[in-house]
N, C-alpha and C. Protein backbone atom coordinates (compact mmCIF):
# COMPACT_ATOMS: atom_id res chain seq x y z
N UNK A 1 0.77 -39.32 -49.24
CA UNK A 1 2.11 -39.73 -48.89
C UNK A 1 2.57 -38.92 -47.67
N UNK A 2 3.35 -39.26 -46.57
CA UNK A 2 3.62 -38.81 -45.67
C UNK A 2 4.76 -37.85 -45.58
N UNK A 3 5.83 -37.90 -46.44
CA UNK A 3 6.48 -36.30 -46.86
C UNK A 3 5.86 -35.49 -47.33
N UNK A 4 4.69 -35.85 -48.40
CA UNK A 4 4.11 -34.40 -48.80
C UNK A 4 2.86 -33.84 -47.53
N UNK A 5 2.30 -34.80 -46.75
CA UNK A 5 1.67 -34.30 -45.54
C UNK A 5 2.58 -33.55 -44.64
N UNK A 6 3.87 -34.06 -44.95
CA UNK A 6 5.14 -32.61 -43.83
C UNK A 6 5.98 -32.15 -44.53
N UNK A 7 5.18 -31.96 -45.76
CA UNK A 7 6.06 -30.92 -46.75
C UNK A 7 7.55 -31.32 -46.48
N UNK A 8 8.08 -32.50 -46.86
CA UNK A 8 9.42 -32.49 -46.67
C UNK A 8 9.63 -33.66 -48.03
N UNK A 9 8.90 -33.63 -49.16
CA UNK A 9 9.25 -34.35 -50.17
C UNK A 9 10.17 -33.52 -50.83
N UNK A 10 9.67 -32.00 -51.50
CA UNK A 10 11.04 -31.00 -51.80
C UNK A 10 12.31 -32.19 -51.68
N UNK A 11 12.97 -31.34 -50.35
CA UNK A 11 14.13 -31.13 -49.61
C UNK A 11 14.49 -32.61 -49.64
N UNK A 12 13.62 -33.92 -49.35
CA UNK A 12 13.98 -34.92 -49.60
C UNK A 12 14.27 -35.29 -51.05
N UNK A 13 13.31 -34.81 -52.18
CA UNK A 13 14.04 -35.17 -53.63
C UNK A 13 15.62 -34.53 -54.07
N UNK A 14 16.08 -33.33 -53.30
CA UNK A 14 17.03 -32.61 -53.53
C UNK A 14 18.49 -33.58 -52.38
N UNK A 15 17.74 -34.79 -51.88
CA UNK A 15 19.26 -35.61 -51.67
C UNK A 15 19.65 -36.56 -53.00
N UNK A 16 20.98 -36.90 -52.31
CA UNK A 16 21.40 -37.53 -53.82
C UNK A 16 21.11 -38.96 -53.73
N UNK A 17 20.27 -38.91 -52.86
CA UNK A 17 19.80 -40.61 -53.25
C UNK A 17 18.09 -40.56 -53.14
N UNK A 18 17.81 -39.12 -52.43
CA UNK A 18 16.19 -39.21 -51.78
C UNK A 18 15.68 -39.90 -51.04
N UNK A 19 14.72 -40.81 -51.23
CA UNK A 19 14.02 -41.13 -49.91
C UNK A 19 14.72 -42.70 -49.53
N UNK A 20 16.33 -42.86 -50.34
CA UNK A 20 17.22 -43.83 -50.13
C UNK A 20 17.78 -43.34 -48.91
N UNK A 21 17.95 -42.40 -48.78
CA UNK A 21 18.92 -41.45 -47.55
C UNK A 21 18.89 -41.86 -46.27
N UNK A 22 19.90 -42.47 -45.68
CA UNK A 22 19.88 -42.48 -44.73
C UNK A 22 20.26 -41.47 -43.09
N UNK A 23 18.83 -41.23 -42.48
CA UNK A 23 19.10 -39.88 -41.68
C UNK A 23 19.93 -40.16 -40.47
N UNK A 24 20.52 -39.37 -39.80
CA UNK A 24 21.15 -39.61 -38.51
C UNK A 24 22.13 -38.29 -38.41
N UNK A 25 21.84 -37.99 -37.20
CA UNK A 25 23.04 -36.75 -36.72
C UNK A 25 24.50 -36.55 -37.88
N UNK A 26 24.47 -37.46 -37.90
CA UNK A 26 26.04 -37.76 -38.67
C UNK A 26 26.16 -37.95 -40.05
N UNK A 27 24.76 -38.22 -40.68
CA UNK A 27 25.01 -38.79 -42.17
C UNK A 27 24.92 -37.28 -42.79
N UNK A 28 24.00 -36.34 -42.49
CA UNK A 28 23.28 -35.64 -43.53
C UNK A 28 23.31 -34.19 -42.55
N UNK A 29 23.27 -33.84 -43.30
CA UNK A 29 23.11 -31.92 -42.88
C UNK A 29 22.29 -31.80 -43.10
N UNK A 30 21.42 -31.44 -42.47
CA UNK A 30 19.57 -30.75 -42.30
C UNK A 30 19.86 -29.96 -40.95
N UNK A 31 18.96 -28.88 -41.83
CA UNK A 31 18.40 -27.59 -40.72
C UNK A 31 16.84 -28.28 -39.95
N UNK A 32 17.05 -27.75 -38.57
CA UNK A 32 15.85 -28.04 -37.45
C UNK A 32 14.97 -28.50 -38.18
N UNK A 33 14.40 -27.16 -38.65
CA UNK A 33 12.99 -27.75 -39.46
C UNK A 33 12.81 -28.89 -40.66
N UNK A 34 14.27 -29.04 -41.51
CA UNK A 34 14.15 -30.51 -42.02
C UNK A 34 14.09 -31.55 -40.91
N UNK A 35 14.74 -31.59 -40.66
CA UNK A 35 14.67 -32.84 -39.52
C UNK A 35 13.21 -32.85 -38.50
N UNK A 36 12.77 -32.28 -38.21
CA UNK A 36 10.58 -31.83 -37.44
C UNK A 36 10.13 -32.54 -38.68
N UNK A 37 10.43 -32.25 -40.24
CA UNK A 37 9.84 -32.74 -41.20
C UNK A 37 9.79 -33.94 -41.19
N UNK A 38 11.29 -34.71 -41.10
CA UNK A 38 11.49 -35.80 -41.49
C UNK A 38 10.47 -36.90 -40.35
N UNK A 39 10.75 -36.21 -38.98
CA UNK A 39 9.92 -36.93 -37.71
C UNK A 39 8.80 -36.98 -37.49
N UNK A 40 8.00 -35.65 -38.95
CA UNK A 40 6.74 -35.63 -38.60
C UNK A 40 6.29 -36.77 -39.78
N UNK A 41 7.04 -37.16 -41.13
CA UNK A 41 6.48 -37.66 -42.07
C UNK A 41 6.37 -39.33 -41.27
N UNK A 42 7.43 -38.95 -40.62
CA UNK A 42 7.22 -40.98 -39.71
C UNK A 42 6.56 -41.19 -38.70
N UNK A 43 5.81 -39.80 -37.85
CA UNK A 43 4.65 -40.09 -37.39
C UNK A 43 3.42 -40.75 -38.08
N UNK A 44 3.18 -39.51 -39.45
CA UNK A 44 1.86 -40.07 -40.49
C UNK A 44 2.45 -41.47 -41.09
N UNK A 45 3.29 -41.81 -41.23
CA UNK A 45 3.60 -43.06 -42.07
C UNK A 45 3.18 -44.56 -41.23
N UNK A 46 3.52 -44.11 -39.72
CA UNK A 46 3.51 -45.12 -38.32
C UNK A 46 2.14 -45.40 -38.12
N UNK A 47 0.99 -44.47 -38.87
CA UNK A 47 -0.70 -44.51 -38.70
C UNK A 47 -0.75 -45.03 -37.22
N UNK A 48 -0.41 -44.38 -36.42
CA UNK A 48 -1.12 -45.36 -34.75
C UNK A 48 -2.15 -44.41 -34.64
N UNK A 49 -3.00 -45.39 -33.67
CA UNK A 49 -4.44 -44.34 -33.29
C UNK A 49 -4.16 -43.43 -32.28
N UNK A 50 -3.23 -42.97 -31.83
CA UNK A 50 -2.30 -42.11 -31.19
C UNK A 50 -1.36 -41.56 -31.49
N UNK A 51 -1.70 -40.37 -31.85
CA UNK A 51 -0.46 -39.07 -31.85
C UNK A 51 -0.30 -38.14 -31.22
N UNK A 52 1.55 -37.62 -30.31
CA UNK A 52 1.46 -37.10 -29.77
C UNK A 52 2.57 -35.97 -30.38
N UNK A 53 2.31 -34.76 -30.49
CA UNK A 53 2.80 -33.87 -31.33
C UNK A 53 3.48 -32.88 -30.04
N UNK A 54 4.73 -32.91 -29.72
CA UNK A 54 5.40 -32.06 -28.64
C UNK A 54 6.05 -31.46 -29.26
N UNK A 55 5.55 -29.85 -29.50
CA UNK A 55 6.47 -28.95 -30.01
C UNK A 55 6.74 -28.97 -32.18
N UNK A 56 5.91 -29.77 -32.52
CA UNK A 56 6.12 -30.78 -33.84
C UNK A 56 6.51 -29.51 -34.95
N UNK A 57 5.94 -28.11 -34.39
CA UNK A 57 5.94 -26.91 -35.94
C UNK A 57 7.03 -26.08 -35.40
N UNK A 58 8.16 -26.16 -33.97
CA UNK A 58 8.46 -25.22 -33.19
C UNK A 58 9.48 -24.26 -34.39
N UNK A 59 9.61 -25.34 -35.72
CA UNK A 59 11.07 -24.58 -36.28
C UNK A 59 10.46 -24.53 -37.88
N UNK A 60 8.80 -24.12 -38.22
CA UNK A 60 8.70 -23.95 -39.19
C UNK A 60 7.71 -22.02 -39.16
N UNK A 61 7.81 -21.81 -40.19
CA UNK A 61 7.45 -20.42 -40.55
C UNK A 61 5.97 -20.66 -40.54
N UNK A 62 5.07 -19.42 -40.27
CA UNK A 62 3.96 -19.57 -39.70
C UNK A 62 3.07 -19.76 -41.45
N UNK A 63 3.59 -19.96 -42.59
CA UNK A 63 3.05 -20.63 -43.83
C UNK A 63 3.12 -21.65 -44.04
N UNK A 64 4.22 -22.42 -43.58
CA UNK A 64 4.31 -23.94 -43.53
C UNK A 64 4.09 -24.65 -42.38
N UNK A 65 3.66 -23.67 -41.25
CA UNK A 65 2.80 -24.27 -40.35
C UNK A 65 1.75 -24.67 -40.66
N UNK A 66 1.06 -23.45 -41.18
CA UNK A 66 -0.54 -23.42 -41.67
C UNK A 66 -0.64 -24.45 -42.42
N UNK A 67 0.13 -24.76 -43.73
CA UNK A 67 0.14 -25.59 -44.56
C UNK A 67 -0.09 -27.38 -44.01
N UNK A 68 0.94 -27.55 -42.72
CA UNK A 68 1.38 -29.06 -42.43
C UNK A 68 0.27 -28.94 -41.63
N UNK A 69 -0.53 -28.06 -40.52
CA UNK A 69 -1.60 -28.49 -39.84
C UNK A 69 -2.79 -28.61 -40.46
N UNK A 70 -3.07 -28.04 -41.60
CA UNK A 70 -4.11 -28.21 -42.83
C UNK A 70 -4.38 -29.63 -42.96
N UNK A 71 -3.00 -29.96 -43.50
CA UNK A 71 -2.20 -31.28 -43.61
C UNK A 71 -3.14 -32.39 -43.55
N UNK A 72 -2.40 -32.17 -42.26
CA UNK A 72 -2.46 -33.54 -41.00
C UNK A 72 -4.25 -33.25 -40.39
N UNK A 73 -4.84 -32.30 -40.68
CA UNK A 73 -6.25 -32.15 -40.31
C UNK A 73 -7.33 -33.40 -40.52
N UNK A 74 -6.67 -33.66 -41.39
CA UNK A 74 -8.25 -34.64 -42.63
C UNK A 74 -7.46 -36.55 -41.63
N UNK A 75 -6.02 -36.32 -42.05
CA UNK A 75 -5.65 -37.42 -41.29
C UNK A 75 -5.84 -37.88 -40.16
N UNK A 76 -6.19 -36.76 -39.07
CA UNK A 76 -6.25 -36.90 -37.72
C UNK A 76 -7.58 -37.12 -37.18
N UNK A 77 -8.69 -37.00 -38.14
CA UNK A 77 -10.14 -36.95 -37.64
C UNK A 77 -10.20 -38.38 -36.54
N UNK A 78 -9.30 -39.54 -37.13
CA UNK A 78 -9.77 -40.76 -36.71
C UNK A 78 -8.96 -41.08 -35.31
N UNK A 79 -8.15 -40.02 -34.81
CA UNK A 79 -7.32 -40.39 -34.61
C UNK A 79 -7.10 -39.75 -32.79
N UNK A 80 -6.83 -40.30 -31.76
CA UNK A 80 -6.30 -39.76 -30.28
C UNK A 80 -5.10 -38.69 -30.85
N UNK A 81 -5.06 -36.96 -30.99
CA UNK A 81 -4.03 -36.34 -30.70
C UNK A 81 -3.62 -35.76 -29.54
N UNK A 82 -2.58 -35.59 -28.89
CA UNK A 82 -2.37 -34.84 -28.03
C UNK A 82 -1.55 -33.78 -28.81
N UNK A 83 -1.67 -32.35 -28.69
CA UNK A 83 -0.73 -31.36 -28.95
C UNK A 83 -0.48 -30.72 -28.19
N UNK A 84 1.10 -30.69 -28.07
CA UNK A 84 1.72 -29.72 -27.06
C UNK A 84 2.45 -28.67 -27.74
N UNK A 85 2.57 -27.41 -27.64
CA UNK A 85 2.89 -26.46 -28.25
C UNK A 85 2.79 -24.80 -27.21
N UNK A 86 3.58 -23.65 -27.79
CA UNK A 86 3.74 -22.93 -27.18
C UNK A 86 2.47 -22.07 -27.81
N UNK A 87 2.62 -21.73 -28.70
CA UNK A 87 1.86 -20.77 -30.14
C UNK A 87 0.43 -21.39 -29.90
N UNK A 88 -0.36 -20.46 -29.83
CA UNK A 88 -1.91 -20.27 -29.46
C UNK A 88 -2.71 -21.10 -31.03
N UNK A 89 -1.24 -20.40 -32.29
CA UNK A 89 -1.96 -20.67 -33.26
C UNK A 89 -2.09 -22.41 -34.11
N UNK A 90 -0.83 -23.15 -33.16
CA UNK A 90 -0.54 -24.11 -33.26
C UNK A 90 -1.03 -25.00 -32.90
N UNK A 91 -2.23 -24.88 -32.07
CA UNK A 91 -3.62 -25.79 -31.11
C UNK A 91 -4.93 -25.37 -31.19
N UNK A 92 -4.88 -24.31 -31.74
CA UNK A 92 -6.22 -23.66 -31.83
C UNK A 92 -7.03 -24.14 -32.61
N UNK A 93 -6.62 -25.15 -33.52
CA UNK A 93 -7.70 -25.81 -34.14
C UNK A 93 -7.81 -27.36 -33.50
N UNK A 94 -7.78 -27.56 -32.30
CA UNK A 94 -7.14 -29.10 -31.40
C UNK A 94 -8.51 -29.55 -30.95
């Protein structure tokens, strides 16, 4: 499932409607890194043979980095990525 590939099923079961929720600047209060979550789970959900990841972990802790690039590892074998990123540790497996 594509929230638990960006670890954002949690934080999504803890709305009061869940994955009913509708996101937008205005509806919902999420911190940075919920919202990277929410954009990264609709990358994996979108399956294109192209992904381009700009900045995609910039606002998560370097455990739930590790965790979401683990992730998305097995998913991406098939797949054109581009990653753009600052963190050495965030491409180093690219």
């Amino acid at each position: 499932m594509a929230t638990k590939i960006a670890r954002a099923d949690e934080f999504i079961g803890n709305l009061e409607i869940g994955l009913d929720s509708i996101y937008s600047k205005d509806t919902l209060d999420l911190s940075g890194g919920q919202i990277q979550r929410i954009e990264l789970a609709r990358a994996v959900l979108k399956d294109a043979p192209i992904l381009i990841l700009d900045e995609a972990t910039s606002f998560f802790d370097a455990i739930n980095e590790y965790k979401i690039l683990e992730a998305l590892k097995d998913m991406t074998k098939s797949k054109s990525v581009i990653m753009i990123a600052h963190k050495l540790r965030t491409v180093i497996n690219a």
